[in-house]
Protein backbone atom coordinates (compact mmCIF):
# COMPACT_ATOMS: atom_id res chain seq x y z
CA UNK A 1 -22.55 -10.61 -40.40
CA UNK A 2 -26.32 -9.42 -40.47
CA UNK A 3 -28.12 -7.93 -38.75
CA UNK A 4 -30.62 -10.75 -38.88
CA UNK A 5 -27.97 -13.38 -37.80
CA UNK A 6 -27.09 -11.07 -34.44
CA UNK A 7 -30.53 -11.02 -33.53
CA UNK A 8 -30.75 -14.84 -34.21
CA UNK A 9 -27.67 -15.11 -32.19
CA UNK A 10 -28.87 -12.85 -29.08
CA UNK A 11 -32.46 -15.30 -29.12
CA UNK A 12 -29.89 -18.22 -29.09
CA UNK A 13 -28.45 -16.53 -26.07
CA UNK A 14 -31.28 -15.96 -24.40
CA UNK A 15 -32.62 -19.67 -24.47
CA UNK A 16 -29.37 -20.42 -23.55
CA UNK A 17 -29.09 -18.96 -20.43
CA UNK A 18 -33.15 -19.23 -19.68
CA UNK A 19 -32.79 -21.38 -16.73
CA UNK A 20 -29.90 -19.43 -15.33
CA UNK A 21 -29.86 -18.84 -11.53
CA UNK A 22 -30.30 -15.31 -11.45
CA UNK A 23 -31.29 -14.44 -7.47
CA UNK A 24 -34.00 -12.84 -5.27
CA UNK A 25 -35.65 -10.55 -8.13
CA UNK A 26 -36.80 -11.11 -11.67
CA UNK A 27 -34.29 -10.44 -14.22
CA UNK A 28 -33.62 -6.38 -15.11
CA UNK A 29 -33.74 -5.53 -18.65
CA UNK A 30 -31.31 -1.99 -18.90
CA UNK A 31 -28.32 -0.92 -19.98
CA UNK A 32 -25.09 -0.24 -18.16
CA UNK A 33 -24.38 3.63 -18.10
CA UNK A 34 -22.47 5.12 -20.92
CA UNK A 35 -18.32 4.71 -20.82
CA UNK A 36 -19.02 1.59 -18.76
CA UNK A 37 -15.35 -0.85 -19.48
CA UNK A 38 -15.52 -4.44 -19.67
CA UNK A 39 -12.39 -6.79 -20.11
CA UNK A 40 -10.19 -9.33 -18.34
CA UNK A 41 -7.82 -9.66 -15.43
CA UNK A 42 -4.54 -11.96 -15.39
CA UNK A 43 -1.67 -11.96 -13.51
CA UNK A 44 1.96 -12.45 -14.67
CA UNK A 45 2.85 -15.82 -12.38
CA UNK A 46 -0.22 -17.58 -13.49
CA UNK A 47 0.62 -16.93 -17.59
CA UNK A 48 3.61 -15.17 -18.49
CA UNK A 49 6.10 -18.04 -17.81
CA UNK A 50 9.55 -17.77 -18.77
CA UNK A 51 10.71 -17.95 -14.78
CA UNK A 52 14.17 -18.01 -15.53
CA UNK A 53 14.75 -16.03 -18.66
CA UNK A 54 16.08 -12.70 -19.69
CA UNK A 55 17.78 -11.54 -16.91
CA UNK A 56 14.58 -12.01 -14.51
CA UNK A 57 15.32 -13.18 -10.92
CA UNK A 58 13.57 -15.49 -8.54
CA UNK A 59 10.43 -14.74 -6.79
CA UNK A 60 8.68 -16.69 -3.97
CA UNK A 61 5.92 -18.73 -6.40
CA UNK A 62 9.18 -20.25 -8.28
CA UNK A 63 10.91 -21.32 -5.03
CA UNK A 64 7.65 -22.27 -3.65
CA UNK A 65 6.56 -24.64 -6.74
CA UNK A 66 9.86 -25.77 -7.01
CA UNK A 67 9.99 -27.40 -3.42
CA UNK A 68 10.42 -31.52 -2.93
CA UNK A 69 8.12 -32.63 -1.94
CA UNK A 70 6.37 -30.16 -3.88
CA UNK A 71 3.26 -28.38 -2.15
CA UNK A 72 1.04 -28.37 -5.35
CA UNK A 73 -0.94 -31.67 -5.31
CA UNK A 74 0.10 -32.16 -9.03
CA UNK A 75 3.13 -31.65 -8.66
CA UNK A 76 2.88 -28.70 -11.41
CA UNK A 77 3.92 -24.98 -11.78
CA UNK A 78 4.10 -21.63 -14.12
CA UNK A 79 7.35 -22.41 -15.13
CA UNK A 80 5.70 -21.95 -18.57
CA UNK A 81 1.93 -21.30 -17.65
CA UNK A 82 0.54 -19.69 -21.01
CA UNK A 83 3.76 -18.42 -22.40
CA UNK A 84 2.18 -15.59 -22.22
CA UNK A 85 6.17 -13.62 -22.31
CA UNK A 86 6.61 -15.00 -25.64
CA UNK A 87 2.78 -15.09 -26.85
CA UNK A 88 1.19 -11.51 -25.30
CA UNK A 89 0.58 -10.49 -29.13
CA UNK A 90 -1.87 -13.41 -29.17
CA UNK A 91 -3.23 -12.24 -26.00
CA UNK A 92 -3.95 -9.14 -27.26
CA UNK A 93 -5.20 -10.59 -30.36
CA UNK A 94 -7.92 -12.39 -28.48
CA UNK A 95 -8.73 -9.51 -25.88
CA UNK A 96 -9.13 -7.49 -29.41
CA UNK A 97 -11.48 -10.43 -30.83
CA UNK A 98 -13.92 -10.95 -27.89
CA UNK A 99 -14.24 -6.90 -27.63
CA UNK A 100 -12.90 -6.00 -24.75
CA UNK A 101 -11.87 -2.35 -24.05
CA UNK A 102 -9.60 -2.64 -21.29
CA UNK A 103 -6.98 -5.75 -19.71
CA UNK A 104 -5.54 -5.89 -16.10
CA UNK A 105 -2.37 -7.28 -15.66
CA UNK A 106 -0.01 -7.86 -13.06
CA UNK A 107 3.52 -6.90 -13.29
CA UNK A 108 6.52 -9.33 -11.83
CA UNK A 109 8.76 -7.60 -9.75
CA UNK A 110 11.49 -9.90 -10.18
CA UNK A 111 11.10 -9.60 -13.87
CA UNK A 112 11.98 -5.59 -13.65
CA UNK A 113 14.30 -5.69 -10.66
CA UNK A 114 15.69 -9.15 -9.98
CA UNK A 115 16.62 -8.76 -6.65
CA UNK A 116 13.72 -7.13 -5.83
CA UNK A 117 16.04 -3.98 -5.14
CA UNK A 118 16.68 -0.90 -7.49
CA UNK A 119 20.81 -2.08 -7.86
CA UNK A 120 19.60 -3.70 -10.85
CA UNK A 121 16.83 -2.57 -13.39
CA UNK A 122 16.52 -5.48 -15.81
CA UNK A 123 16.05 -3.32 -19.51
CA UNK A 124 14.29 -6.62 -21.09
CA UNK A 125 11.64 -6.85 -18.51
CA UNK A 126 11.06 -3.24 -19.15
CA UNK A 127 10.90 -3.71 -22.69
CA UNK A 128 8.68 -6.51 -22.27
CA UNK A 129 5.95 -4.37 -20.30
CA UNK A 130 6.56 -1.39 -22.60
CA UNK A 131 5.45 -3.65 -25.39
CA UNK A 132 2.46 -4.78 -23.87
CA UNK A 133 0.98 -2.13 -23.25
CA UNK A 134 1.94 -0.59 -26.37
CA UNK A 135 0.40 -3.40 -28.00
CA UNK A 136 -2.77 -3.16 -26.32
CA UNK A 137 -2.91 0.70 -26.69
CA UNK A 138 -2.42 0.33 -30.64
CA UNK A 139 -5.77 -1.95 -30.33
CA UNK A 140 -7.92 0.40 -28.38
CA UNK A 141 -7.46 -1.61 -25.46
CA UNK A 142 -6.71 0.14 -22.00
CA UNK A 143 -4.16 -1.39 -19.85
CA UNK A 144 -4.53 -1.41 -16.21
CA UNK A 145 -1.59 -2.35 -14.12
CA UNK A 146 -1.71 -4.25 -10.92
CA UNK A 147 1.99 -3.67 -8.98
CA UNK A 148 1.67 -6.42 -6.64
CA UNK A 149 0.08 -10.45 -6.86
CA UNK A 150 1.15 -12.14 -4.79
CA UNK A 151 5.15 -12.90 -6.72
CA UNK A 152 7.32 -11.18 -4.38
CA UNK A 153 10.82 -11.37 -5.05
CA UNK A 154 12.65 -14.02 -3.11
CA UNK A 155 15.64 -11.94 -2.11
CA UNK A 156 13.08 -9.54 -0.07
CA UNK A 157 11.82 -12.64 1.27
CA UNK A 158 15.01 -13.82 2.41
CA UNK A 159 14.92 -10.89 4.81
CA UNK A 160 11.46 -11.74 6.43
CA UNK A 161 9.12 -10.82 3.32
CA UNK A 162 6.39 -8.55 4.09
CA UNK A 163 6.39 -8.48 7.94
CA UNK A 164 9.75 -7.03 7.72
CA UNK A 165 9.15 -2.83 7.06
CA UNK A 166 12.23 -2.64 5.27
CA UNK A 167 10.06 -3.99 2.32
CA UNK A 168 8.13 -1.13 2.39
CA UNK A 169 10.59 0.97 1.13
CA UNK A 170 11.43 -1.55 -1.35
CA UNK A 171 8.51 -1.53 -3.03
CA UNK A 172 7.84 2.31 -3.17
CA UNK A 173 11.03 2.13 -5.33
CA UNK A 174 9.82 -1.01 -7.65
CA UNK A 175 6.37 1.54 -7.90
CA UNK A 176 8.16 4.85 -8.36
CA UNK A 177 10.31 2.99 -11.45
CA UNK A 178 7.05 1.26 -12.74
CA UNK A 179 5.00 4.79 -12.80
CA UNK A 180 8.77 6.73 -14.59
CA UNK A 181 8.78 3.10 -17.21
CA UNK A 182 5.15 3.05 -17.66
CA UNK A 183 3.53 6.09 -16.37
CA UNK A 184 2.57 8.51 -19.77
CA UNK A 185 0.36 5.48 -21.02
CA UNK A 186 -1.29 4.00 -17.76
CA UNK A 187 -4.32 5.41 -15.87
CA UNK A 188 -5.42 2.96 -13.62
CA UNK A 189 -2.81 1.58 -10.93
CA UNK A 190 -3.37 -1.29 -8.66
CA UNK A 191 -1.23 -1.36 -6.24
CA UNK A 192 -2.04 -4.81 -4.26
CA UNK A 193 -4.34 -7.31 -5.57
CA UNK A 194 -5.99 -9.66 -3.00
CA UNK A 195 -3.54 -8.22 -0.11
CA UNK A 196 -6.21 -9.98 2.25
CA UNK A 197 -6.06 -13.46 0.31
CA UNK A 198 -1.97 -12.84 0.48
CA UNK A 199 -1.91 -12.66 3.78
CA UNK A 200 -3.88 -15.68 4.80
CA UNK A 201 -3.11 -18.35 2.61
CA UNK A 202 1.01 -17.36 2.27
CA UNK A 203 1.10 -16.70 6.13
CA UNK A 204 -1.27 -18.41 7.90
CA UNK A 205 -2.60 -21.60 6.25
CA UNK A 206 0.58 -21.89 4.31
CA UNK A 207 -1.47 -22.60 0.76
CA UNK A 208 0.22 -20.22 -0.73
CA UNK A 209 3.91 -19.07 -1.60
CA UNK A 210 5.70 -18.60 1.06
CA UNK A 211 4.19 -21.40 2.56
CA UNK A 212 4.11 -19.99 6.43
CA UNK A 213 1.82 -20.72 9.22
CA UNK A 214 2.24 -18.08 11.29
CA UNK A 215 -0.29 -15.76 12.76
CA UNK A 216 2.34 -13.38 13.93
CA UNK A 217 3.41 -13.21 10.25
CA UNK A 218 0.49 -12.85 8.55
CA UNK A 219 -0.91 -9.27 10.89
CA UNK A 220 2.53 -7.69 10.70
CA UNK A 221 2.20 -8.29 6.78
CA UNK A 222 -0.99 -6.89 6.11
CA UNK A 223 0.04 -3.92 8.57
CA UNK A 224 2.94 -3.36 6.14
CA UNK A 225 0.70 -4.07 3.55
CA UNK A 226 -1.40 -0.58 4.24
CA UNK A 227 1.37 1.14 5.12
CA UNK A 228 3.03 0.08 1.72
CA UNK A 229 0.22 1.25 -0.08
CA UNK A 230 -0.25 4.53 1.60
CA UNK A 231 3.45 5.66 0.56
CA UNK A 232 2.95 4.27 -2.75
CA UNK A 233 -0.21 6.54 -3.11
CA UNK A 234 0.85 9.55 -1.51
CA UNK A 235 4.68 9.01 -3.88
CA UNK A 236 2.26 9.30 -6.94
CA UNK A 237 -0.02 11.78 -5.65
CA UNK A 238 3.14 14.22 -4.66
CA UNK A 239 5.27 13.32 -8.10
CA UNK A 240 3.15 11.82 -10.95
CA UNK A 241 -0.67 13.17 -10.52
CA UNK A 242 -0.49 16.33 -11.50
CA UNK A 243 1.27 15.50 -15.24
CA UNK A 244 0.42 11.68 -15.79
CA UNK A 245 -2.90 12.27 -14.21
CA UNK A 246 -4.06 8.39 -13.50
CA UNK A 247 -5.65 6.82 -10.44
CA UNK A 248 -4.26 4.50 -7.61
CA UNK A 249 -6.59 2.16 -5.93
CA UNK A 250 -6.00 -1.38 -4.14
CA UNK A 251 -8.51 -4.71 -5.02
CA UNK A 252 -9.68 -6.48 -2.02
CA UNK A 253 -11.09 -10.07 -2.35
CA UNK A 254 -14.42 -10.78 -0.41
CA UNK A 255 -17.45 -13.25 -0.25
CA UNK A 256 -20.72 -11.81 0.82
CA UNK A 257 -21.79 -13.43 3.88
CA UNK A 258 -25.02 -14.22 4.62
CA UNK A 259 -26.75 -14.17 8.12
CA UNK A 260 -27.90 -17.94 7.97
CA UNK A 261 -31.42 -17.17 9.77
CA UNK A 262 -31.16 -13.64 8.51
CA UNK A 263 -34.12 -12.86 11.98
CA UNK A 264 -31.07 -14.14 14.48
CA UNK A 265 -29.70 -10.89 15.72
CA UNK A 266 -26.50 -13.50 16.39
CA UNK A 267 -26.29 -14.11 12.88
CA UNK A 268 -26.59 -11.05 11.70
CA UNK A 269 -24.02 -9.53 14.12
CA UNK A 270 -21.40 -12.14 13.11
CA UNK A 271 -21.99 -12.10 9.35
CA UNK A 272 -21.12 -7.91 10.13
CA UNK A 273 -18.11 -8.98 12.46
CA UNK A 274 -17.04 -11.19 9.59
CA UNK A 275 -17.61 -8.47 6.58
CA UNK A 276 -15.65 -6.22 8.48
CA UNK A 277 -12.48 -8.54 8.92
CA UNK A 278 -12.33 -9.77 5.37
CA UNK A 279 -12.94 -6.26 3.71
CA UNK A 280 -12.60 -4.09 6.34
CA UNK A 281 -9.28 -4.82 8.32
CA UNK A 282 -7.52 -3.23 4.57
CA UNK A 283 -10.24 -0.85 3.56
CA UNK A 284 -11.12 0.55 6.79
CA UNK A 285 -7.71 1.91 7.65
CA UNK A 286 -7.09 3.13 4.15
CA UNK A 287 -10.47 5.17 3.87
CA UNK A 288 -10.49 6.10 7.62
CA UNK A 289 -7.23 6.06 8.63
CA UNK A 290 -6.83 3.16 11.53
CA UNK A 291 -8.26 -0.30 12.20
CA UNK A 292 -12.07 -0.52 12.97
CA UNK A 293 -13.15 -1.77 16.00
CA UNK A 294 -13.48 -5.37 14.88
CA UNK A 295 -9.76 -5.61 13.65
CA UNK A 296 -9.40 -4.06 16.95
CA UNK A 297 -11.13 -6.12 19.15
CA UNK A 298 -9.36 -9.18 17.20
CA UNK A 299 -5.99 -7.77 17.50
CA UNK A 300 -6.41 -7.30 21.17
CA UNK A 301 -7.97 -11.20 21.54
CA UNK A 302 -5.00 -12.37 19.94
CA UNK A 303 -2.67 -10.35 21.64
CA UNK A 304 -3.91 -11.29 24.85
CA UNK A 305 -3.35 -15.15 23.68
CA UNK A 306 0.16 -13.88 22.83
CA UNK A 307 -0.40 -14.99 19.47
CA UNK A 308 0.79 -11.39 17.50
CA UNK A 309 2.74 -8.40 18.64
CA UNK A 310 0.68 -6.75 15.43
CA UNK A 311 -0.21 -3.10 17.47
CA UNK A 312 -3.61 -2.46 17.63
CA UNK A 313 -3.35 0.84 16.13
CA UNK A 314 -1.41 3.13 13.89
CA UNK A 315 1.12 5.94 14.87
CA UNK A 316 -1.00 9.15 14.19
CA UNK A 317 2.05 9.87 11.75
CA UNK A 318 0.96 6.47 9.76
CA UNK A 319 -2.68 7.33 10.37
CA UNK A 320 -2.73 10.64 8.63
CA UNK A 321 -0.69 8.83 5.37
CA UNK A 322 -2.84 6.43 5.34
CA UNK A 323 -6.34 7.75 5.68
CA UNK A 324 -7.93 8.87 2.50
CA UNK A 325 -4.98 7.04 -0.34
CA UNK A 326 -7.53 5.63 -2.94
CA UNK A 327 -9.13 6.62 -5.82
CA UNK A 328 -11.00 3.91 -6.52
CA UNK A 329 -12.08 0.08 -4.52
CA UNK A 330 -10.92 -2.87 -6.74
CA UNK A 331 -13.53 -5.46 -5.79
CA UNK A 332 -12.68 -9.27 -6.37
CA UNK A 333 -15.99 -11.44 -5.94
CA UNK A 334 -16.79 -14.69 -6.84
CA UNK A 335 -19.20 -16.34 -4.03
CA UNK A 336 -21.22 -16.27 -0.86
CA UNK A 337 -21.67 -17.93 2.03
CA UNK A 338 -24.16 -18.55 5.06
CA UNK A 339 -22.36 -17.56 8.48
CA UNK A 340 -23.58 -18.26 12.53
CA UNK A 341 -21.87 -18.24 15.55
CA UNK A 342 -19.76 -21.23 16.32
CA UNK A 343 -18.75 -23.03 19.42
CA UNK A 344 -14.94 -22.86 20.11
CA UNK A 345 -14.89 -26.30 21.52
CA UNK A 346 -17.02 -27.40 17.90
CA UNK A 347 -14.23 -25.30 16.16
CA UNK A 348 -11.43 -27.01 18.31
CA UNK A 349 -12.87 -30.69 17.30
CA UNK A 350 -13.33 -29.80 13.44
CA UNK A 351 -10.04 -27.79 12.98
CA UNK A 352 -12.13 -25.40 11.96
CA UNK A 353 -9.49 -21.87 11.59
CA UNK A 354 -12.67 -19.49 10.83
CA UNK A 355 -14.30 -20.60 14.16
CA UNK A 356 -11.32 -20.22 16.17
CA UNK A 357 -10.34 -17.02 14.67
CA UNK A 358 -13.56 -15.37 14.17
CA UNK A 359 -16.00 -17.41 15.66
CA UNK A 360 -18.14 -17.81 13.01
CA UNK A 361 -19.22 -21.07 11.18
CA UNK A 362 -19.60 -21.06 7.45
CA UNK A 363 -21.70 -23.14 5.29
CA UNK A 364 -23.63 -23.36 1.65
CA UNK A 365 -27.24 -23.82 0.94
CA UNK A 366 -26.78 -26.85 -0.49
CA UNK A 367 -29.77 -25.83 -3.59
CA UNK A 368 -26.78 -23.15 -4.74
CA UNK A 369 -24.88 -24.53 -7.92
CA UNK A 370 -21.14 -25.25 -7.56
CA UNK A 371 -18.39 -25.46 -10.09
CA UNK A 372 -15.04 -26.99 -10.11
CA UNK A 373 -13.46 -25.44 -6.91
CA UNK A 374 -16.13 -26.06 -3.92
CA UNK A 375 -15.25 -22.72 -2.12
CA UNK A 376 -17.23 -21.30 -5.52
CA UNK A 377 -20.78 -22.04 -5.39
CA UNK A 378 -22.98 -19.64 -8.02
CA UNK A 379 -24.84 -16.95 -5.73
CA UNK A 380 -24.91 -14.01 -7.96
CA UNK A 381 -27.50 -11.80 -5.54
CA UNK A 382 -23.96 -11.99 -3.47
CA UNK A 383 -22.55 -9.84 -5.86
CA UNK A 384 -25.37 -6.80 -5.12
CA UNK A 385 -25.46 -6.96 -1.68
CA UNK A 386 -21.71 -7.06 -1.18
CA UNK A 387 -21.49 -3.72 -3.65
CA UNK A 388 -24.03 -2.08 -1.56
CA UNK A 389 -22.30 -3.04 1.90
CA UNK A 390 -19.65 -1.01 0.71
CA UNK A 391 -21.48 1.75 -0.91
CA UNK A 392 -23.09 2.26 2.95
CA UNK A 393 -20.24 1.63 5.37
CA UNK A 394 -17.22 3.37 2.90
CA UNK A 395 -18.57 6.34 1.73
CA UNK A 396 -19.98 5.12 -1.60
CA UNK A 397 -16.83 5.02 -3.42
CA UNK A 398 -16.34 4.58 -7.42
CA UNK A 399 -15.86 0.28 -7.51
CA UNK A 400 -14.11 -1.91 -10.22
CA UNK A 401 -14.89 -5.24 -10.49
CA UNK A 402 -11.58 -6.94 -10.79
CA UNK A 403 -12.45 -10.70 -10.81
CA UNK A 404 -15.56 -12.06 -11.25
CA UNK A 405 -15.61 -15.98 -12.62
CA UNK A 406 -16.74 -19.15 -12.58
CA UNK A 407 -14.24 -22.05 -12.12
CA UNK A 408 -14.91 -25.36 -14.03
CA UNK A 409 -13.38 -28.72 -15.01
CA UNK A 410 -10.98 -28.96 -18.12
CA UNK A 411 -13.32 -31.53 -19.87
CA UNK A 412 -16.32 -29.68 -19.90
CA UNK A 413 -16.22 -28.25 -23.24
CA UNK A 414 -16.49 -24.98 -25.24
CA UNK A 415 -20.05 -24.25 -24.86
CA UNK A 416 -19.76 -23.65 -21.69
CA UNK A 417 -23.51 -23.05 -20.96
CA UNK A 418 -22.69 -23.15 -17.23
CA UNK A 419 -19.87 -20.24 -17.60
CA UNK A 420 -22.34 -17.73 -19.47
CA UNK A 421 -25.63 -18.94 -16.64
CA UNK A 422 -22.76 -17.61 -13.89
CA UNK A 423 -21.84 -14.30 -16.00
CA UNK A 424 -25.12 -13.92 -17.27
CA UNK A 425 -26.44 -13.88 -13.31
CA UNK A 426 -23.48 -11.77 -12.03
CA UNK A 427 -23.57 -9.12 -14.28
CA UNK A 428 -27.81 -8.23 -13.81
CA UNK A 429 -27.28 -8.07 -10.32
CA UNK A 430 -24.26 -5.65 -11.23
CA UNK A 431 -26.51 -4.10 -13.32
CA UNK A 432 -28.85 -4.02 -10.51
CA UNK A 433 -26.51 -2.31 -8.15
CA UNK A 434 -25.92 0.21 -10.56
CA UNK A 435 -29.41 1.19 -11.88
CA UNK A 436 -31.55 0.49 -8.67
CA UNK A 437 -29.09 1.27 -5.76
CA UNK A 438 -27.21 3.72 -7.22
CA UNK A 439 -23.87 1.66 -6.61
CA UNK A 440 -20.88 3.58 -8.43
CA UNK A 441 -19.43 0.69 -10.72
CA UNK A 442 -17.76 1.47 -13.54
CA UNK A 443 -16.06 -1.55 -14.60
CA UNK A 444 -16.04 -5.82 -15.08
CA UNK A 445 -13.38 -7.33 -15.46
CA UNK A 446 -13.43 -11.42 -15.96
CA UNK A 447 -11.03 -13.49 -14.70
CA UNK A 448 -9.30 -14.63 -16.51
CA UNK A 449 -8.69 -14.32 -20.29
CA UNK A 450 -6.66 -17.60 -20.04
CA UNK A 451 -6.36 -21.11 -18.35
CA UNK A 452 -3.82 -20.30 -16.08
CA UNK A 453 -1.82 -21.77 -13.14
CA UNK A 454 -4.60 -21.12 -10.32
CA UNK A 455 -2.02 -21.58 -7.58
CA UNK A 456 -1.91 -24.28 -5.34
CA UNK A 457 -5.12 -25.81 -7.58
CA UNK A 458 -2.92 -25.80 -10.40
CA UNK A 459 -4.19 -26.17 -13.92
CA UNK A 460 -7.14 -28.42 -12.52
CA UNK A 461 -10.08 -25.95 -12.87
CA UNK A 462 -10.40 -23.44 -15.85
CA UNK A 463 -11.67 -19.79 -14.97
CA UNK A 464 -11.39 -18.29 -18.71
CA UNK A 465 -13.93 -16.88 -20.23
CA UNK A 466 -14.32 -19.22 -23.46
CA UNK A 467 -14.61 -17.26 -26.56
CA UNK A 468 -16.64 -18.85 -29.47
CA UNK A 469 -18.74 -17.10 -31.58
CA UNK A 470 -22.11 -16.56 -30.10
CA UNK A 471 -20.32 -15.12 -26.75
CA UNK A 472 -17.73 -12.93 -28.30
CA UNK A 473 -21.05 -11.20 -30.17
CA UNK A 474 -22.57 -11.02 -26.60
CA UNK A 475 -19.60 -9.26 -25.56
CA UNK A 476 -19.55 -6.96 -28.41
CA UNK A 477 -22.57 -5.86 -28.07
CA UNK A 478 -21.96 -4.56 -24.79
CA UNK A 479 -24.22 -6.67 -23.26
CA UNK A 480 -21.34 -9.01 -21.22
């Protein structure tokens, strides 16, 4: 193509995406610094399919979607998904296509060890994963590998899931065969995505696979959760490190939220109360080594209700594995919202969990664009102030953006105008971050590459990022 048709392409682009909602400040016209990665995320439920084939066993999405009356309002699952066990060459041909330079993907436990145990190695899901990623490799692409979303086996389940601490040493072994299988070719390792997300939606609001409602449940499992990821650091730190030489991290989900009258001292303490449950009650603990004194002071509420027996602190024997086992935050952002104090007869009357739990009320300017899913609306100065939040309260650490997306409906087409305003937005106030605050990102990844099974929303919203020409020239160019 020539030169002359790029730049006509980029002033297409431009007009494009004029009217996109960009934030507080004018648009910023740099660059990202050099060795800055861009590329996708995807995880194996939502596209590999094949549930049932080649020797893989059962994990808790399959028995979950497979339920009567089933619990996804469809009534579908990822029984196939994208096919993406039979089709990752394609995968990789479109990852190679678009430009991107490196691809997170989750790998299913069941698929490598069907009981979820290490009785029984299953060689084809190792193949499978070995060819991936030497796939990808042969393409220039970097694969990143994600240990844990959400797919845990359903034998391990069957013995309490993740409150029970026997899983803990279940899962070091899954990791410790994953970095012996896969190890001499990966340097990024994630070993929870969404851990936070996990916890609520399988344990408490029962959205998700396994379907509980049970406070109790869900504490105990993100306790294990941290502890789980501690062991799994230090096992690579004492064994792999020093020859493999990669870097271990874990990707939390979280919204910005937004003092509603940002002058209320109210608001402004409970939008910090609330930051520092959604991020903190997983980062804090890993990067200090115990809960912070809102997880504290929420644990102790809730104990007092007799609602958990979750401790309100570590042993000092967990506290010292645990403080200090990243390398790097994974951060998953998509939206923001406005936060006050609530009323706990108001949240009683609404059924209103947040107010109850937190005490918090959450809303959406109503001016903010919204996609397909309406817990999305498109905020993208969200995105800066929630990487700088971090930067201050955890020690400015190096941040990936693991998922960043915009969700919209399966008939709105391939131009996808509103997609690109969203990414367009998101990424200058990355940029932003970066140049102006001195925010260490070094990575965007888009979620996802495909339109997968988005869990208990099924295939009703798309995510992808679409690919026709003008955008994969964009991305190319560095400039998505």
């Amino acid at each position: 193509m020539s030169i002359f048709c790029k730049v006509a392409n980029l002033i297409t682009f431009a007009i494009l995406v004029s009217n996109s909602v960009c934030g507080e400040d004018a648009f910023l016209y740099d660059v990202f610094p050099p060795g800055f990665q861009w590329g996708f995320s995807t995880s194996s439920y939502q596209i590999e399919g094949a549930w049932n084939e080649d020797g893989k066993g059962v994990n808790i999405w399959d028995t979950f979607v497979h339920r009567f009356p089933s619990p996804i309002p469809d009534k579908r699952n990822g029984d196939i998904a994208c096919d993406s066990y039979h089709k990752f060459d394609h995968d990789v041909s479109l990852l190679k296509y678009i430009g991107a330079n490196v691809y997170r993907f989750s790998l299913s436990w069941s698929r490598i060890l069907p009981t979820g145990r290490i009785d029984h190695i299953n060689p084809a899901g190792i193949q499978y994963y070995n060819n991936l990623i030497n796939l990808l490799l042969a393409n220039g692409i970097e694969p990143i590998v994600t240990l844990h979303q959400w797919d845990l086996p359903q034998p391990l389940m069957d013995i309490g899931g993740w409150q029970n601490e026997e899983v803990i040493q279940h899962f070091s072994n899954f990791a410790n065969l994953a970095f012996h299988a896969f190890g001499d070719r990966i340097r990024k390792w994630v070993t929870f995505n969404e851990p936070n997300v996990m916890c609520v939606h399988g344990y408490l609001t029962g959205k998700y696979a396994p379907g509980h409602k049970n406070i109790n449940e869900a504490l105990n499992s993100a306790r294990n959760i941290v502890k789980s990821h501690a062991k799994v650091y230090r096992l690579y730190d004492r064994v792999f490190r020093l020859h493999q030489g990669g870097k271990v991290g874990m990707a939390l989900f979280s919204y910005w939220l937004e003092p509603k009258d940002p002058q209320n001292p109210a608001h402004r303490k409970i939008a910090e109360y609330g930051m520092q449950i959604m991020w903190g009650s997983f980062a804090f603990p890993i990067v200090f080594g115990n809960y912070n004194d809102e997880t504290k002071q929420l644990l102790g509420k809730l104990r007092k209700l007799k609602l958990t027996s979750a401790p309100v602190e570590f042993t000092l024997e967990e506290s010292v594995e645990i403080k200090g086992s990243y390398d790097f935050w994974g951060l998953n952002h998509y939206s923001t919202y406005l936060v006050e104090p609530s009323k706990l007869t108001s949240s009683i009357l609404h059924g209103d969990l947040i107010g109850l739990v937190l005490g918090a009320k959450i809303s959406v300017d109503p001016k903010w664009p919204q996609g397909a899913r309406n817990d999305i609306t498109v905020v993208p100065w969200g995105l800066r102030k929630t990487l700088n939040w971090i930067k201050e309260r955890y020690g400015s650490p190096e941040i990936y953006i693991m998922e960043n997306g915009y969700p919209d409906y399966p008939n709105a087409g391939v131009e996808d105008v509103s997609r690109v305003q969203f990414h367009r937005g998101y990424i200058n106030e990355m940029l932003k971050a970066v140049r102006l605050d001195g925010v260490g990102v070094t990575m965007y990844l888009a979620c996802g590459l495909l339109d997968s099974f988005e869990w208990w929303r099924r295939f009703r919203c798309k995510i992808l990022l679409p690919v026709p020409p003008l955008l994969t020239q964009i991305f190319a160019f560095g400039i998505l």
